[in-house]
PDB file of N, CA and C in Angstrom:
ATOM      1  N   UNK A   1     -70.229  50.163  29.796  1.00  0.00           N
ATOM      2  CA  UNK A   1     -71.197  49.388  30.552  1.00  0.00           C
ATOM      3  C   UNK A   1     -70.524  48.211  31.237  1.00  0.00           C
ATOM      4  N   UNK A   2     -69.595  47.394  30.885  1.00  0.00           N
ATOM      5  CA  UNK A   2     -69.163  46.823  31.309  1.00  0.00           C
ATOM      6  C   UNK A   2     -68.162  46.925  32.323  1.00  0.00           C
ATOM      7  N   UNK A   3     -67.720  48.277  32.307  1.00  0.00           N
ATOM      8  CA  UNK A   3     -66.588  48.666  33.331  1.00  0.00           C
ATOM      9  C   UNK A   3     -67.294  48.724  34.667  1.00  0.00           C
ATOM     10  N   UNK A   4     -68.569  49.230  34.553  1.00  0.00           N
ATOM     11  CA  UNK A   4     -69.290  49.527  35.740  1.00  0.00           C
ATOM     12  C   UNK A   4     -69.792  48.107  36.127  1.00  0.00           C
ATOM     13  N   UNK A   5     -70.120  47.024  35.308  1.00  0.00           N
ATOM     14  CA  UNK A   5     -71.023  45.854  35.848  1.00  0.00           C
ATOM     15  C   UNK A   5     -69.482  45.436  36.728  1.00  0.00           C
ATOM     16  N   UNK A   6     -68.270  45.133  36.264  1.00  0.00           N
ATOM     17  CA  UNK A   6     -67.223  44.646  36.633  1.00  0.00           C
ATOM     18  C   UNK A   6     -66.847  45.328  37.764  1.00  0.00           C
ATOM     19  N   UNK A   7     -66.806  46.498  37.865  1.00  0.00           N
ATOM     20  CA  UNK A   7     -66.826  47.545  39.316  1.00  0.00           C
ATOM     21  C   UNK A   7     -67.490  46.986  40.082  1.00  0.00           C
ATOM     22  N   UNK A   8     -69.043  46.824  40.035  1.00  0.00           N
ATOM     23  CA  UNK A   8     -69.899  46.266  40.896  1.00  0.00           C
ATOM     24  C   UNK A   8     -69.498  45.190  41.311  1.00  0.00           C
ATOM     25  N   UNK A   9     -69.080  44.226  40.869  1.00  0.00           N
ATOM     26  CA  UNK A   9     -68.311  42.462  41.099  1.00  0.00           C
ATOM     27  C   UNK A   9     -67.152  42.721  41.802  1.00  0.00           C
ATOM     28  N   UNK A  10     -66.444  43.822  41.498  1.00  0.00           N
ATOM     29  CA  UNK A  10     -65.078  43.610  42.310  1.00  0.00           C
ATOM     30  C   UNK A  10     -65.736  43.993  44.164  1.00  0.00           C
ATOM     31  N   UNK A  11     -66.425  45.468  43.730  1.00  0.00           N
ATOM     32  CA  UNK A  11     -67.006  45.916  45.370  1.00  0.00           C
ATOM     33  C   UNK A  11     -67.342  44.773  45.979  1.00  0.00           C
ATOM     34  N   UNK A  12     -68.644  43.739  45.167  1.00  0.00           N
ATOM     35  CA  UNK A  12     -69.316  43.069  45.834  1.00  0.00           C
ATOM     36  C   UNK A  12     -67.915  41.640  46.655  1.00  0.00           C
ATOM     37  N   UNK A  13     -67.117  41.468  46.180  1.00  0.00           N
ATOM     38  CA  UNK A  13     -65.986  40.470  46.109  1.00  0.00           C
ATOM     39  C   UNK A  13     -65.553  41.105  47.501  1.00  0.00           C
ATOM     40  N   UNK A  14     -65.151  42.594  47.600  1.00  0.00           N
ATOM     41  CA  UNK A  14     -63.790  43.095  48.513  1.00  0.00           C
ATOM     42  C   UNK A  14     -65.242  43.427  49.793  1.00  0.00           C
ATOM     43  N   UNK A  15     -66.129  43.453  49.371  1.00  0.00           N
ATOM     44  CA  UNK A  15     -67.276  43.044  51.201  1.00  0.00           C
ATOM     45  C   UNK A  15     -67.534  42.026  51.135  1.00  0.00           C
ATOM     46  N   UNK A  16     -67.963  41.225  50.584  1.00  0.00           N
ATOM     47  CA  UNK A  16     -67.444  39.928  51.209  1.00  0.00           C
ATOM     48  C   UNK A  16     -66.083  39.603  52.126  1.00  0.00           C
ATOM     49  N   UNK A  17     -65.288  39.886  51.454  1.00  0.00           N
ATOM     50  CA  UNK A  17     -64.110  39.169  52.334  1.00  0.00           C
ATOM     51  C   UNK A  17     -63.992  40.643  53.512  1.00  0.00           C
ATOM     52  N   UNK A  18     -64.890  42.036  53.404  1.00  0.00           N
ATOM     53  CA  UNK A  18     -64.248  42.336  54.597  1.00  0.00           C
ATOM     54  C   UNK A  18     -65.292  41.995  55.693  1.00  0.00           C
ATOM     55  N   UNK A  19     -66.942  41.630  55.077  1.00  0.00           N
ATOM     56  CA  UNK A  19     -67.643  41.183  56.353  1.00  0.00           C
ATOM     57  C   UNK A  19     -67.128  39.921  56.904  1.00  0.00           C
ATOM     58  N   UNK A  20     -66.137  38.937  56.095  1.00  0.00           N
ATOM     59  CA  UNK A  20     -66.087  37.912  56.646  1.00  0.00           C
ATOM     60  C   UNK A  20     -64.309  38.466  57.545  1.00  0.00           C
ATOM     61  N   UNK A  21     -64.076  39.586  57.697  1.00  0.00           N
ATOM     62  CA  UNK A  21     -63.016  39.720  58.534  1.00  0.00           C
ATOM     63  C   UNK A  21     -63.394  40.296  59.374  1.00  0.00           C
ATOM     64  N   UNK A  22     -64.302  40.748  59.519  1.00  0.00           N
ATOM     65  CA  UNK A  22     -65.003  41.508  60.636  1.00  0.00           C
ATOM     66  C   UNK A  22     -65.732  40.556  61.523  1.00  0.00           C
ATOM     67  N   UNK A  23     -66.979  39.468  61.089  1.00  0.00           N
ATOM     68  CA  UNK A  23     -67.184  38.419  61.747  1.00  0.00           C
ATOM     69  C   UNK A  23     -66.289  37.807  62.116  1.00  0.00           C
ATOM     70  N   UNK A  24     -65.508  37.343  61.148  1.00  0.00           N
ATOM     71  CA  UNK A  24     -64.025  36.376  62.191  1.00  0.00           C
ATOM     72  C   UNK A  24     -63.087  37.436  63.500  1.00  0.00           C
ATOM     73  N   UNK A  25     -62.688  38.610  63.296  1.00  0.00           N
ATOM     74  CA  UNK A  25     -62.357  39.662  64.339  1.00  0.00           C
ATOM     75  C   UNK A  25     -63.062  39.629  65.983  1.00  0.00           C
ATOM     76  N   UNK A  26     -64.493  40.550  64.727  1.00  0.00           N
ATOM     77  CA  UNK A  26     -64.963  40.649  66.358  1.00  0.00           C
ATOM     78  C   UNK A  26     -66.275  39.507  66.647  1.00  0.00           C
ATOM     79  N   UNK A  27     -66.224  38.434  65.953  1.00  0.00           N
ATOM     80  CA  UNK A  27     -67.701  37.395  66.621  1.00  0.00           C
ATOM     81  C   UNK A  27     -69.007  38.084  66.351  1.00  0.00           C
ATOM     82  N   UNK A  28     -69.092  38.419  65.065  1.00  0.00           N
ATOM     83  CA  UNK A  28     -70.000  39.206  64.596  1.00  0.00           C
ATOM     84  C   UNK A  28     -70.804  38.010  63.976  1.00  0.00           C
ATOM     85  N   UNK A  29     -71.914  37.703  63.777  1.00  0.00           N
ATOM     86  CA  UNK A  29     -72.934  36.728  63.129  1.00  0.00           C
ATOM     87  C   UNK A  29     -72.660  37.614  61.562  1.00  0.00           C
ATOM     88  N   UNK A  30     -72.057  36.719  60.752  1.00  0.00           N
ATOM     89  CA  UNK A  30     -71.741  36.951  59.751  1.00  0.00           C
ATOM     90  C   UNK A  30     -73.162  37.689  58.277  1.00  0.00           C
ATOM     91  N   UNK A  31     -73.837  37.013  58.824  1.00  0.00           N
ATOM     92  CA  UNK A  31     -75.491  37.402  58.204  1.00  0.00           C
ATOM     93  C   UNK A  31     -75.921  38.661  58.423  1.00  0.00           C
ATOM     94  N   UNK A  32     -75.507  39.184  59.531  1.00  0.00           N
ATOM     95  CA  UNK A  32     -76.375  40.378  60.349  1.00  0.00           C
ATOM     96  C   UNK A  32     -74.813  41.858  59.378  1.00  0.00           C
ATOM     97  N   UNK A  33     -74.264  41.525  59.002  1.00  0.00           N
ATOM     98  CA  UNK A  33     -73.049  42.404  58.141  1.00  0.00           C
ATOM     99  C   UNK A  33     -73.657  42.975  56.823  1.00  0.00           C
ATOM    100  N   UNK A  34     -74.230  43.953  56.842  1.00  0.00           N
ATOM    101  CA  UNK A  34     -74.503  44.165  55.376  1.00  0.00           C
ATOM    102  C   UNK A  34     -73.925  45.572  54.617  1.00  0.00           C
ATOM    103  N   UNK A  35     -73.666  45.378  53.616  1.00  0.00           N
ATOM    104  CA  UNK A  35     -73.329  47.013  52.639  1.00  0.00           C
ATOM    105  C   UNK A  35     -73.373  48.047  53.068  1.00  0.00           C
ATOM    106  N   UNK A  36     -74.621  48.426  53.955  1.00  0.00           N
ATOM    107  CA  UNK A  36     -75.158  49.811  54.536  1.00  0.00           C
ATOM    108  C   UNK A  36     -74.558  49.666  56.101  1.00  0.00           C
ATOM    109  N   UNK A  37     -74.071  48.569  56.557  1.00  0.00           N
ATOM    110  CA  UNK A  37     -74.076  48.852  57.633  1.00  0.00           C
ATOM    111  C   UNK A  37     -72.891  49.655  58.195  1.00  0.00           C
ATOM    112  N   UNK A  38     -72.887  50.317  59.395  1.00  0.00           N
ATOM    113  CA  UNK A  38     -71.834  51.390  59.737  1.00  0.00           C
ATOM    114  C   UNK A  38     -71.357  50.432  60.967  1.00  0.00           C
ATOM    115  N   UNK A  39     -70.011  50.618  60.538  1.00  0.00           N
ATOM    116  CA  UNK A  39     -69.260  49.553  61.143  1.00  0.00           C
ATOM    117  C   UNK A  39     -69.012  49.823  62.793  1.00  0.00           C
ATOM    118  N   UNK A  40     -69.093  51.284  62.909  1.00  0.00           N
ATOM    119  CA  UNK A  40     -68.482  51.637  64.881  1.00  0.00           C
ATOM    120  C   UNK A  40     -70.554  51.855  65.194  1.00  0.00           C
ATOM    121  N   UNK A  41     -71.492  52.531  64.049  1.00  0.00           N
ATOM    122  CA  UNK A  41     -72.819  52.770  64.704  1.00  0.00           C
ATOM    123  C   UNK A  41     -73.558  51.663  64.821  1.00  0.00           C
ATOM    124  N   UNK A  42     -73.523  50.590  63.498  1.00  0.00           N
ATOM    125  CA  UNK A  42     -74.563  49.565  63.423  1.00  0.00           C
ATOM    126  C   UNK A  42     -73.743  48.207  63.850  1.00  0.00           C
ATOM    127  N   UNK A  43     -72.223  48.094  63.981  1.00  0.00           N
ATOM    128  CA  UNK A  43     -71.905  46.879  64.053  1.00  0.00           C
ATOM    129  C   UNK A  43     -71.456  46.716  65.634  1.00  0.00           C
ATOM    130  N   UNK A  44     -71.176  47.956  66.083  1.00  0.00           N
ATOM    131  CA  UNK A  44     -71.299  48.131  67.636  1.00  0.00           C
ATOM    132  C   UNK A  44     -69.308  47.713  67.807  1.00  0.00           C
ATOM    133  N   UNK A  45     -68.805  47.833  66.848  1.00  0.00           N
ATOM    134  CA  UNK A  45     -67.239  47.624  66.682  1.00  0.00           C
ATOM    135  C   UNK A  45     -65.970  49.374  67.260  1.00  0.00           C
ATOM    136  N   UNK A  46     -65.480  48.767  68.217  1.00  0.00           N
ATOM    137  CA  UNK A  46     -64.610  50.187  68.920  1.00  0.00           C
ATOM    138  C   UNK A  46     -63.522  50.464  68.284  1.00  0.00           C
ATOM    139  N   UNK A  47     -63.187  51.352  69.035  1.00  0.00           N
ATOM    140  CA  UNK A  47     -61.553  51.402  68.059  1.00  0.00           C
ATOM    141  C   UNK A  47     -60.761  50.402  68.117  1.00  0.00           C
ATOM    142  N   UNK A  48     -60.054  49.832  69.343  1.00  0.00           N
ATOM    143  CA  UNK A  48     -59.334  48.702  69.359  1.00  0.00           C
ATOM    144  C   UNK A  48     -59.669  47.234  68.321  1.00  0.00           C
ATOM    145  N   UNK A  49     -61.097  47.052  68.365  1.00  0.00           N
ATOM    146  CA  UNK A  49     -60.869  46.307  67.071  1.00  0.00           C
ATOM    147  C   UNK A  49     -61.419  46.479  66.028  1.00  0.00           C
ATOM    148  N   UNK A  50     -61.384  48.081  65.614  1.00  0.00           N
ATOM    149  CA  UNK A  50     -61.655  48.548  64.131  1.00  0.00           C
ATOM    150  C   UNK A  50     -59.907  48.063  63.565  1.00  0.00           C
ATOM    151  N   UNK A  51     -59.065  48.788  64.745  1.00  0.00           N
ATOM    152  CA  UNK A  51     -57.680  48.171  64.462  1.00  0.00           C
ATOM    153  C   UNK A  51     -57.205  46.831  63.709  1.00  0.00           C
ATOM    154  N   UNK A  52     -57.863  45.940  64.879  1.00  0.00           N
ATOM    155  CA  UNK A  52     -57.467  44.453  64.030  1.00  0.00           C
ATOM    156  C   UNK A  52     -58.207  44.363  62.871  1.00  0.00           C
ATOM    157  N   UNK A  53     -59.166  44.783  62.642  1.00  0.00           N
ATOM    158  CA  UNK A  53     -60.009  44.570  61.005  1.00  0.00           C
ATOM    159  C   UNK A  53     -58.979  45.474  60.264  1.00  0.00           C
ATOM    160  N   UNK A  54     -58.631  46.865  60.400  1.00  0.00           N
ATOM    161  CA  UNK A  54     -57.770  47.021  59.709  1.00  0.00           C
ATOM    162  C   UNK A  54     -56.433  46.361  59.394  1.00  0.00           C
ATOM    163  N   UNK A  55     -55.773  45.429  59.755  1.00  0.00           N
ATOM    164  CA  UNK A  55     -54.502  45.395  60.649  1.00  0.00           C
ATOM    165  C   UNK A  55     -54.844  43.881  59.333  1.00  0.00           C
ATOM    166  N   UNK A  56     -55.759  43.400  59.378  1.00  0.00           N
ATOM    167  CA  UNK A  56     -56.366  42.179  58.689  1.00  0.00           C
ATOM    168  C   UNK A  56     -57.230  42.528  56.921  1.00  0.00           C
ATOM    169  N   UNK A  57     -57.181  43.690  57.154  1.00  0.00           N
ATOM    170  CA  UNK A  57     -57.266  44.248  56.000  1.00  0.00           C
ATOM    171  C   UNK A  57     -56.388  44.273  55.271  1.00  0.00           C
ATOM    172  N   UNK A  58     -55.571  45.062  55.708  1.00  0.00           N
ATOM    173  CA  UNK A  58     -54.201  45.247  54.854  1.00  0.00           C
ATOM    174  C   UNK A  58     -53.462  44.225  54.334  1.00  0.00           C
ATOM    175  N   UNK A  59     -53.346  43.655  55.509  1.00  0.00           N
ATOM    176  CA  UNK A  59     -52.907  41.852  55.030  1.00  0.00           C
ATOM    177  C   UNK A  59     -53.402  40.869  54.026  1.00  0.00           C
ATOM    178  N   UNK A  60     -55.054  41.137  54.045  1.00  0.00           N
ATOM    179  CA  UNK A  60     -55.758  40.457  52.932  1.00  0.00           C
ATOM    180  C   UNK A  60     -55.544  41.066  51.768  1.00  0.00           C
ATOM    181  N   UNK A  61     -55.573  42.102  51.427  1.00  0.00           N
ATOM    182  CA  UNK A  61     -55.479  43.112  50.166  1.00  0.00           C
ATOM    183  C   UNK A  61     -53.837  43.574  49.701  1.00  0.00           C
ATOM    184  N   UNK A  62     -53.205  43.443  51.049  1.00  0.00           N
ATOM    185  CA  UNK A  62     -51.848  44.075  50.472  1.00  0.00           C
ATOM    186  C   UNK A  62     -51.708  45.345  50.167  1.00  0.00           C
ATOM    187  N   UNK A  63     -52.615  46.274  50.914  1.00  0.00           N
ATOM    188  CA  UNK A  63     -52.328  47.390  51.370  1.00  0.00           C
ATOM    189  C   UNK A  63     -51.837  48.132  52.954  1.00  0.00           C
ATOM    190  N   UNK A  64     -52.245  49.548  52.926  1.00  0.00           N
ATOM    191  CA  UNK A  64     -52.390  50.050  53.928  1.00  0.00           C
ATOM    192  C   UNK A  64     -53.612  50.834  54.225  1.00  0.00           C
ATOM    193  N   UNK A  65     -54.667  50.754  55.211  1.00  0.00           N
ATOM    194  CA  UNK A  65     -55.431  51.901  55.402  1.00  0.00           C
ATOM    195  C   UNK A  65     -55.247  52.976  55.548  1.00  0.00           C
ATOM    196  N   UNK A  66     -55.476  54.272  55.112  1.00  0.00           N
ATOM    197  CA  UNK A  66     -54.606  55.555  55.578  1.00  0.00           C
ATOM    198  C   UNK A  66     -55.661  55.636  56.830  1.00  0.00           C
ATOM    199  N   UNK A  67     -55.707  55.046  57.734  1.00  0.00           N
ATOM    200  CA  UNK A  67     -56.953  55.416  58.887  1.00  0.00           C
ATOM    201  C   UNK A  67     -56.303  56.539  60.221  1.00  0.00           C
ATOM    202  N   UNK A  68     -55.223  57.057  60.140  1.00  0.00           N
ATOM    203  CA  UNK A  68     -54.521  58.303  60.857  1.00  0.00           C
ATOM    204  C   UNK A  68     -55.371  59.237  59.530  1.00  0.00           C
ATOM    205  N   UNK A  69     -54.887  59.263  58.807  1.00  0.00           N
ATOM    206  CA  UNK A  69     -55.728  60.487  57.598  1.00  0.00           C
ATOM    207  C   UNK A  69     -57.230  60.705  57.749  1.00  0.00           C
ATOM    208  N   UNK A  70     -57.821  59.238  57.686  1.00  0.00           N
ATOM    209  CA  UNK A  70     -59.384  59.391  57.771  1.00  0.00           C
ATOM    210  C   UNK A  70     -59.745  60.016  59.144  1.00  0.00           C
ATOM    211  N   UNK A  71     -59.185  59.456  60.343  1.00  0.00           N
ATOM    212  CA  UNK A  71     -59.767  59.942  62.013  1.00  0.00           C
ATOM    213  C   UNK A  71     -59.893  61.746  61.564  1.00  0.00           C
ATOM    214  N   UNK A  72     -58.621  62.064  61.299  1.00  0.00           N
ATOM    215  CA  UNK A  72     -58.164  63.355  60.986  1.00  0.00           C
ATOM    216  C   UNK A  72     -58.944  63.827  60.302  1.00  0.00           C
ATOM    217  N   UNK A  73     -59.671  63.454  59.279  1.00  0.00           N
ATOM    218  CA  UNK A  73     -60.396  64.503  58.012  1.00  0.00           C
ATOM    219  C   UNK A  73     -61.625  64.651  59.000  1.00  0.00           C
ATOM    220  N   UNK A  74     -62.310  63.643  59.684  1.00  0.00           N
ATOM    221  CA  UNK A  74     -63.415  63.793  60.251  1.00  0.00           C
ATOM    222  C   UNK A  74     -63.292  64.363  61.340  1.00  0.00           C
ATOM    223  N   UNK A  75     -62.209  64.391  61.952  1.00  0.00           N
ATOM    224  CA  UNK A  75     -62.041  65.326  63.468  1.00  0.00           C
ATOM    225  C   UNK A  75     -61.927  66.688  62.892  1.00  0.00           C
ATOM    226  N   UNK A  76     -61.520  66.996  61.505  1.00  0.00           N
ATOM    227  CA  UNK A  76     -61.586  68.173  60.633  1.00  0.00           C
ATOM    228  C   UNK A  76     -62.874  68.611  60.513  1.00  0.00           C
ATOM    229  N   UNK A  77     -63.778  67.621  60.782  1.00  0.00           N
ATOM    230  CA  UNK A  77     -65.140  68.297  59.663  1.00  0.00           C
ATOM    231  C   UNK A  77     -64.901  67.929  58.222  1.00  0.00           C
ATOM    232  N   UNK A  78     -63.726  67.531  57.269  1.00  0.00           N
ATOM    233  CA  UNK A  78     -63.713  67.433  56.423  1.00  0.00           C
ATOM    234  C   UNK A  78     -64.309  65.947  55.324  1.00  0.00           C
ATOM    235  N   UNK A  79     -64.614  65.257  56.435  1.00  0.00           N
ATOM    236  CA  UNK A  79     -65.249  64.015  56.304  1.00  0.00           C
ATOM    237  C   UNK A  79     -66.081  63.525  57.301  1.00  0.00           C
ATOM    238  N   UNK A  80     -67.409  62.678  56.590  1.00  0.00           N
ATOM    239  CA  UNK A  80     -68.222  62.208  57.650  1.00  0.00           C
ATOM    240  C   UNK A  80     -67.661  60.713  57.879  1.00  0.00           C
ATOM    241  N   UNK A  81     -68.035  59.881  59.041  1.00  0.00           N
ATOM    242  CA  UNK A  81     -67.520  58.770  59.420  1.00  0.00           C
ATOM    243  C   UNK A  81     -68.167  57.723  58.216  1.00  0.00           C
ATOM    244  N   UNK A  82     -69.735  58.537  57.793  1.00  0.00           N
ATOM    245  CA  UNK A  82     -70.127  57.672  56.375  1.00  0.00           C
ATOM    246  C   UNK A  82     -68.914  57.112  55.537  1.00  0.00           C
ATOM    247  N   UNK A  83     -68.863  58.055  55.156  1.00  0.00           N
ATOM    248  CA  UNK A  83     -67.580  58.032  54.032  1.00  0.00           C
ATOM    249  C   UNK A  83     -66.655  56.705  54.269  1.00  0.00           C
ATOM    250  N   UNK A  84     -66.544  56.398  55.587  1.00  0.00           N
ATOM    251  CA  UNK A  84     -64.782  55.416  55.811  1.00  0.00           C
ATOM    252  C   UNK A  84     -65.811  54.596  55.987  1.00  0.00           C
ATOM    253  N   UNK A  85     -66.707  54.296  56.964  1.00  0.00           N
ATOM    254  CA  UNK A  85     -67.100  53.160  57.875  1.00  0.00           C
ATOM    255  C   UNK A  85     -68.198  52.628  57.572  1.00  0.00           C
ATOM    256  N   UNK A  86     -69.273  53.390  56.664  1.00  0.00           N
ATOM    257  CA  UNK A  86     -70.269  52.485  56.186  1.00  0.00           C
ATOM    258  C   UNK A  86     -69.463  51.170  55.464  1.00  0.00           C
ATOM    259  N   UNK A  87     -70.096  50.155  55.174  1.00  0.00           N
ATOM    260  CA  UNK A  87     -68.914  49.025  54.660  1.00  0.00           C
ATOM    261  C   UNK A  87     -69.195  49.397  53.016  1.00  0.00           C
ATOM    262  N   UNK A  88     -70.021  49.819  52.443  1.00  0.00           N
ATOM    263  CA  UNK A  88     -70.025  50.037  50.959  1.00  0.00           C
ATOM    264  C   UNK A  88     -68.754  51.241  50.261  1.00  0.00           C
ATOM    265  N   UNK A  89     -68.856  51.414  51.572  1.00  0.00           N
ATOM    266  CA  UNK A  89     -67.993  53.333  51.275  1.00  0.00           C
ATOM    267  C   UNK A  89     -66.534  52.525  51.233  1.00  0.00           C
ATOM    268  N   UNK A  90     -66.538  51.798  52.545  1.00  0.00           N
ATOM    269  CA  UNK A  90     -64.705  51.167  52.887  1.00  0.00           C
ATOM    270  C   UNK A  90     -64.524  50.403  51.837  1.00  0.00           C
ATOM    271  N   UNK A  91     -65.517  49.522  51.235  1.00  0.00           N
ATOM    272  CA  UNK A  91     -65.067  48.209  50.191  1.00  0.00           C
ATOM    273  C   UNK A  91     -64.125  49.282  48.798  1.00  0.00           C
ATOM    274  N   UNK A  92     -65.627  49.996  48.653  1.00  0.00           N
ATOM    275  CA  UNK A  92     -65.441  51.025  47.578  1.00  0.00           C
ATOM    276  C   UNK A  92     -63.700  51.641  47.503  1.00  0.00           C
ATOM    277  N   UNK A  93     -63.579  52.329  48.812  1.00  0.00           N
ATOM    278  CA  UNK A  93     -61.898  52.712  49.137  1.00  0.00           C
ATOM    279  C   UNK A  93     -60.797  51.778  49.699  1.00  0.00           C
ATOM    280  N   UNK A  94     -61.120  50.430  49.879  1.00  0.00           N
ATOM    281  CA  UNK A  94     -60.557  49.866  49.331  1.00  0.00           C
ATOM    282  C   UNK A  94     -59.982  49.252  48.023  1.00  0.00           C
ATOM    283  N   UNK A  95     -60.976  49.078  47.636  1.00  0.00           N
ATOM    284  CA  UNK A  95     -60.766  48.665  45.908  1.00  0.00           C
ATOM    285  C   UNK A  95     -59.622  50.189  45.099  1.00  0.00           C
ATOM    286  N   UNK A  96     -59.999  51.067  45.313  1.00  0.00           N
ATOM    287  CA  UNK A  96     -59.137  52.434  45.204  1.00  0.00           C
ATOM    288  C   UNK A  96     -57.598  52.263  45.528  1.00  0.00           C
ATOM    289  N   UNK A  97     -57.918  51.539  46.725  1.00  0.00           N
ATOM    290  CA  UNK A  97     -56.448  51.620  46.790  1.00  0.00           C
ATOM    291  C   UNK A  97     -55.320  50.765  46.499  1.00  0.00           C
ATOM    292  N   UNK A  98     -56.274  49.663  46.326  1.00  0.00           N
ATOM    293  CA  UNK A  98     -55.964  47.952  45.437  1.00  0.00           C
ATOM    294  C   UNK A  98     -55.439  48.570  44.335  1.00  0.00           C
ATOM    295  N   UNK A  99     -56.049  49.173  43.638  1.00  0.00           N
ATOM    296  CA  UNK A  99     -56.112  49.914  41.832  1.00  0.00           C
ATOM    297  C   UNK A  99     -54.906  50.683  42.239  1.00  0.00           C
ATOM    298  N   UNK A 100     -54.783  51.400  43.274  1.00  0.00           N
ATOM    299  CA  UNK A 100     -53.607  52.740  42.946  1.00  0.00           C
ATOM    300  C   UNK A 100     -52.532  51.990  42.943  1.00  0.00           C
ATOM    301  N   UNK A 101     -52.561  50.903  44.093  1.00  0.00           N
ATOM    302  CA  UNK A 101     -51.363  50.025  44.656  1.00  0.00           C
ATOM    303  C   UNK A 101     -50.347  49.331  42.909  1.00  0.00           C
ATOM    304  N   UNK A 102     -51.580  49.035  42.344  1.00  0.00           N
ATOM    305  CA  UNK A 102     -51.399  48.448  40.763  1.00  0.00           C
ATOM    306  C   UNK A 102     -50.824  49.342  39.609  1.00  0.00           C
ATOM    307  N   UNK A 103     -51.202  50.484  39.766  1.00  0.00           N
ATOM    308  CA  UNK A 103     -51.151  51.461  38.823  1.00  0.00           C
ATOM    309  C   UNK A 103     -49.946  51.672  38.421  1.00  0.00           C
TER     310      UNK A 103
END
C-alpha cells in the first residue's frame, strides 16, 4: 500500500515540474495544464516545441526521451499518441525511466 501511495507522489512531483516546463517552453497559462491533458491535441504544442520540452526534460530528470522510438511505434500502429503525450502517461514514463536510469 504504500508503494503505490509513494508512486502516486512521485507521478504527481514529475507533472508538476513537466507542466511547469511546458508553460515556461511554450507560454502556456500554467493552470490550464492538467494530467489528462494531450499535449500536441489539448495543449495545441507542435513538434518543434514538443522538442524543446523534451530537450528540457531530459535535462531536468537526467535522462533521455526515446521520442525517435515513440513517433515510430505510433507511425507503426503499435502505439497510440495517448500513451506518450497525454501528460499522466509521459510523467508515468518518465518516472520509468528515472527508476531504470537508477537501477
Amino acid at each position: 500500500m504504500f508503494t503505490h501511495k509513494f508512486k502516486g507522489l512521485m507521478m504527481t512531483s514529475t507533472f508538476d515540474r513537466v507542466a511547469t516546463i511546458i508553460a515556461e517552453t511554450c507560454d502556456i497559462p500554467r493552470d490550464t495544464i492538467t494530467p489528462e491533458s494531450h499535449a500536441i491535441d489539448d495543449l495545441g504544442i507542435d513538434s518543434l516545441d514538443f522538442l524543446d520540452i523534451a530537450f528540457a526534460i531530459d535535462k531536468a530528470f537526467g535522462i533521455k526521451l526515446p521520442l525517435e522510438k515513440w513517433t515510430q511505434e505510433v507511425n507503426d500502429g503499435k502505439a497510440t499518441t495517448e500513451q506518450y503525450f497525454v501528460l499522466s502517461n509521459l510523467s508515468a514514463r518518465i518516472d520509468e525511466l528515472v527508476a531504470a536510469k537508477g537501477a
